[in-house]
N, C-alpha and C. Protein backbone atom coordinates (compact mmCIF):
# COMPACT_ATOMS: atom_id res chain seq x y z
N UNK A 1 68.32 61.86 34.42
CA UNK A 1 68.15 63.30 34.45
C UNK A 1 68.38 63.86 33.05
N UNK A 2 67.51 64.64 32.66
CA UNK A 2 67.42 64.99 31.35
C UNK A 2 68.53 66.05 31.01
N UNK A 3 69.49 65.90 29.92
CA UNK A 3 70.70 66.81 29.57
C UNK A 3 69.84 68.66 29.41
N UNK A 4 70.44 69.65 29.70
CA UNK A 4 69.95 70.79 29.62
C UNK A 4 70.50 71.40 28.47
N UNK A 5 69.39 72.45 27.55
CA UNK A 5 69.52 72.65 26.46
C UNK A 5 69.65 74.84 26.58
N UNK A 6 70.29 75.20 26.42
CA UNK A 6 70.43 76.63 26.58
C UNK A 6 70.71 77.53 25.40
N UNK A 7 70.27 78.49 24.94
CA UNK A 7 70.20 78.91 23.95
C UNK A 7 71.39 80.84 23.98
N UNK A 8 72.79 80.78 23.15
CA UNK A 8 73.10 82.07 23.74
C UNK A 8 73.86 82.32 22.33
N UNK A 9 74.75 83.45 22.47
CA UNK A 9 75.17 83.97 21.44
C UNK A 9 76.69 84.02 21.16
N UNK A 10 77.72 83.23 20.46
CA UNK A 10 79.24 82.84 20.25
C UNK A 10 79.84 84.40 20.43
N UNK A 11 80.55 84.76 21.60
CA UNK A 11 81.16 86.07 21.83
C UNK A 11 82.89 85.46 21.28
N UNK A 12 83.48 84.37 21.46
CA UNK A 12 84.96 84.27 21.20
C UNK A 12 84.90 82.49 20.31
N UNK A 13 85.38 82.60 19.35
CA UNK A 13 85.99 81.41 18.52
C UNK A 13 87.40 81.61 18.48
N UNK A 14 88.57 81.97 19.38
CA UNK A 14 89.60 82.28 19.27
C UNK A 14 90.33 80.36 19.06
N UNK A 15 89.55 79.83 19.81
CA UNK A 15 90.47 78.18 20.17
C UNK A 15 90.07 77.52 19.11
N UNK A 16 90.75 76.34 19.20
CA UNK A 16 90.48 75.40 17.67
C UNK A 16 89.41 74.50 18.72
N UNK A 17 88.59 73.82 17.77
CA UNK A 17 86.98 73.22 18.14
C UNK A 17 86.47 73.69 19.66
N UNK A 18 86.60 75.20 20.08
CA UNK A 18 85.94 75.61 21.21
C UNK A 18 85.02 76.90 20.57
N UNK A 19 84.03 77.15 21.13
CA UNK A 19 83.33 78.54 21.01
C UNK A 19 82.79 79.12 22.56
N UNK A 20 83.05 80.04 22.81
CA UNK A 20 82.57 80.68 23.91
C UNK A 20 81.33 81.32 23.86
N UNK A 21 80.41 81.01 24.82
CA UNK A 21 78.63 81.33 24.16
C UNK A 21 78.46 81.75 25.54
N UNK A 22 77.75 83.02 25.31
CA UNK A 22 77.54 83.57 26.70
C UNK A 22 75.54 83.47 26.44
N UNK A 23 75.57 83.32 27.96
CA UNK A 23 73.78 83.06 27.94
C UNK A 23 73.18 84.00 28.45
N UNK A 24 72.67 84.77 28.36
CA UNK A 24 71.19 85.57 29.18
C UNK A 24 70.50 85.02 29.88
N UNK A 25 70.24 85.45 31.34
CA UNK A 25 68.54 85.01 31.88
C UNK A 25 68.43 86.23 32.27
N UNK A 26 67.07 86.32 32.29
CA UNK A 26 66.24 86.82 32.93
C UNK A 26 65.27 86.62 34.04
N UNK A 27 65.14 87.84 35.11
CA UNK A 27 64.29 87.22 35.96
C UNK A 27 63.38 88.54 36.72
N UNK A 28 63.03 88.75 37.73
CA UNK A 28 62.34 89.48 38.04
C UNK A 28 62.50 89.82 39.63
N UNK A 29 63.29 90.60 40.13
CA UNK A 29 63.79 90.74 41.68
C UNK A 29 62.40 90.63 42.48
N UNK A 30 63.20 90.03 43.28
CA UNK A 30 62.29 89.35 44.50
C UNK A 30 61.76 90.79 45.12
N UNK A 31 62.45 91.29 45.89
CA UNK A 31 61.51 92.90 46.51
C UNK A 31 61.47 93.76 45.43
N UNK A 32 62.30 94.17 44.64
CA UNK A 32 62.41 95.07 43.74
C UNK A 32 61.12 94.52 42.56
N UNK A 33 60.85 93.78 42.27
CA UNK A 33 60.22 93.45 41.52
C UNK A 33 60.49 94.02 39.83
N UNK A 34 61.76 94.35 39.35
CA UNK A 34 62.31 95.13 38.55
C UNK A 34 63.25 93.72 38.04
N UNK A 35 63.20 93.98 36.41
CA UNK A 35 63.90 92.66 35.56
C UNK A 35 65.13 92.99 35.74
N UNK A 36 65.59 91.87 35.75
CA UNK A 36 67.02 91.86 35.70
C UNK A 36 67.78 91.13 34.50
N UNK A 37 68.87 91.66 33.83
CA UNK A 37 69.57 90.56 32.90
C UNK A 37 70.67 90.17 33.71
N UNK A 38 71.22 88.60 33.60
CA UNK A 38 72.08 88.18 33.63
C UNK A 38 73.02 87.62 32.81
N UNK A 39 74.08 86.91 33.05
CA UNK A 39 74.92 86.09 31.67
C UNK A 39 75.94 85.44 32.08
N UNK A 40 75.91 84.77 31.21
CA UNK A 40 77.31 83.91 31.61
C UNK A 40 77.91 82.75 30.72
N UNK A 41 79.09 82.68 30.82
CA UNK A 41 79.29 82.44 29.40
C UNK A 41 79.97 80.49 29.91
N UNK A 42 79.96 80.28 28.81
CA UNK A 42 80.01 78.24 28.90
C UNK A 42 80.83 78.11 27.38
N UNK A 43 82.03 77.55 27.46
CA UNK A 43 83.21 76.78 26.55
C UNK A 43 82.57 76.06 26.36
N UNK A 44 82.37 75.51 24.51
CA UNK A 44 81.13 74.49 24.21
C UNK A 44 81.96 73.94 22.90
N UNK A 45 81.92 73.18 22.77
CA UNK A 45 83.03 71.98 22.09
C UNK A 45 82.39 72.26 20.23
N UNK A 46 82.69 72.70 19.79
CA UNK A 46 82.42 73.15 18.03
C UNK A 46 83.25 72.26 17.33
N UNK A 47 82.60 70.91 16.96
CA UNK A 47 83.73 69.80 16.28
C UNK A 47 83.93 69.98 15.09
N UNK A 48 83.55 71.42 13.89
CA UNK A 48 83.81 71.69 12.54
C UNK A 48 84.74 72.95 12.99
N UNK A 49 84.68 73.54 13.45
CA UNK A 49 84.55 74.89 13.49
C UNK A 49 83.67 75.74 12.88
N UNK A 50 82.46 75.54 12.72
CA UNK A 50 81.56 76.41 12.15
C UNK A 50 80.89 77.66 12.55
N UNK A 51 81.04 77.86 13.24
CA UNK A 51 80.51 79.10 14.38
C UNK A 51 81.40 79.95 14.57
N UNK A 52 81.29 81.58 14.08
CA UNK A 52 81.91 82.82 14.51
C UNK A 52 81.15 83.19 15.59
N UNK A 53 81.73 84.82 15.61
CA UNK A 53 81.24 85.24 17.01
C UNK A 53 80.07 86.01 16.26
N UNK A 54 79.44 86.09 17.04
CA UNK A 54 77.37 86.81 17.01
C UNK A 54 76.59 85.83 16.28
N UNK A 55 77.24 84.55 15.85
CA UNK A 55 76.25 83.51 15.66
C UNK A 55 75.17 83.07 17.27
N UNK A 56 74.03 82.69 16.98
CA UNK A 56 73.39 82.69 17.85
C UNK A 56 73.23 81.01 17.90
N UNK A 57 73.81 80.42 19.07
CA UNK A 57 73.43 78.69 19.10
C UNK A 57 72.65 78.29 20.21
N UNK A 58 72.41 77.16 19.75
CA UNK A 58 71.71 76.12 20.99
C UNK A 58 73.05 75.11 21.64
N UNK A 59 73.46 75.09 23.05
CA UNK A 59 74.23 74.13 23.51
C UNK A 59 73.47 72.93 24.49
N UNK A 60 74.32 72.06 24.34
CA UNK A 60 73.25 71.15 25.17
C UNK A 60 74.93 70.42 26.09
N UNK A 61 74.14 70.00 27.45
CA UNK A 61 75.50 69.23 28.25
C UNK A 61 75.71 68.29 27.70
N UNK A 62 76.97 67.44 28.06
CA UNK A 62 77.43 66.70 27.88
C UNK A 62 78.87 66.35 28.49
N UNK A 63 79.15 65.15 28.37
CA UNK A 63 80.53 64.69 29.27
C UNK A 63 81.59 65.37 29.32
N UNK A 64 82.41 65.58 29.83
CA UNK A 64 83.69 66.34 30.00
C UNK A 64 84.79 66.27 28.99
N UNK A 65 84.73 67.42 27.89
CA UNK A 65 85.49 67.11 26.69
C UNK A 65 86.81 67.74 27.34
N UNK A 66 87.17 68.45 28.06
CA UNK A 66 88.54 68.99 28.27
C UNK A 66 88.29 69.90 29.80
N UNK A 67 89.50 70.18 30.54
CA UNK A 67 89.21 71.04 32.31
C UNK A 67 87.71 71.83 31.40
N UNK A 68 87.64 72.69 30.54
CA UNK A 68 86.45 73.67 31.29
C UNK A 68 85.56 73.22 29.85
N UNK A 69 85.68 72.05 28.97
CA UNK A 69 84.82 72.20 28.35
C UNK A 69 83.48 70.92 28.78
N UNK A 70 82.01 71.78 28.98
CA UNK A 70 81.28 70.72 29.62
C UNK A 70 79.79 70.17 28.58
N UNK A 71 79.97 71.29 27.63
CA UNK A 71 79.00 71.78 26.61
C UNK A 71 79.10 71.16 25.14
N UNK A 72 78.47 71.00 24.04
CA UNK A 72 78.98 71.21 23.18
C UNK A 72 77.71 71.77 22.52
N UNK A 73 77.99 72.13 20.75
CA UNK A 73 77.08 73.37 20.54
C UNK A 73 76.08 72.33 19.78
N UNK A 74 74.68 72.36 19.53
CA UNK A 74 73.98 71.46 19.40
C UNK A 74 73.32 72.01 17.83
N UNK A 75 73.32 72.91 17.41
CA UNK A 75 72.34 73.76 15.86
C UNK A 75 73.14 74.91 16.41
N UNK A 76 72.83 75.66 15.06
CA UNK A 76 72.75 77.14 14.73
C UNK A 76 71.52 77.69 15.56
């Protein structure tokens, strides 16, 4: 099964090698037929610390680096 690649924007670098990246989707209500935004945010393993917050990254899965980290950040 192919690892999933998600693209969102670093809202918290407060932890040492963590960044918090919250994601957007979008979609289009089923009766309403009216867009909707969603979000949600994914602990993603930053092994320099290079990433502040409103940097915009790509995360991709990967094995279980710590309880909630499942992510790590893949590019700028």
């Amino acid at each position: 099964m192919p690892k999933r690649i998600l693209s969102g924007t670093v809202t918290s670098d407060a932890n040492e090698q963590t960044v918090t990246v919250s994601v957007e989707r979008r979609f289009k209500h089923p009766v309403l037929k009216k867009t909707i935004r969603k979000s949600k945010k994914y602990r993603a393993h930053d092994e320099k610390n290079a990433f502040k917050v409103g940097d915009t990254v790509r995360i991709i899965e990967c094995a279980p680096k710590s309880k909630t980290k499942r992510w790590e950040v893949l590019e700028a």
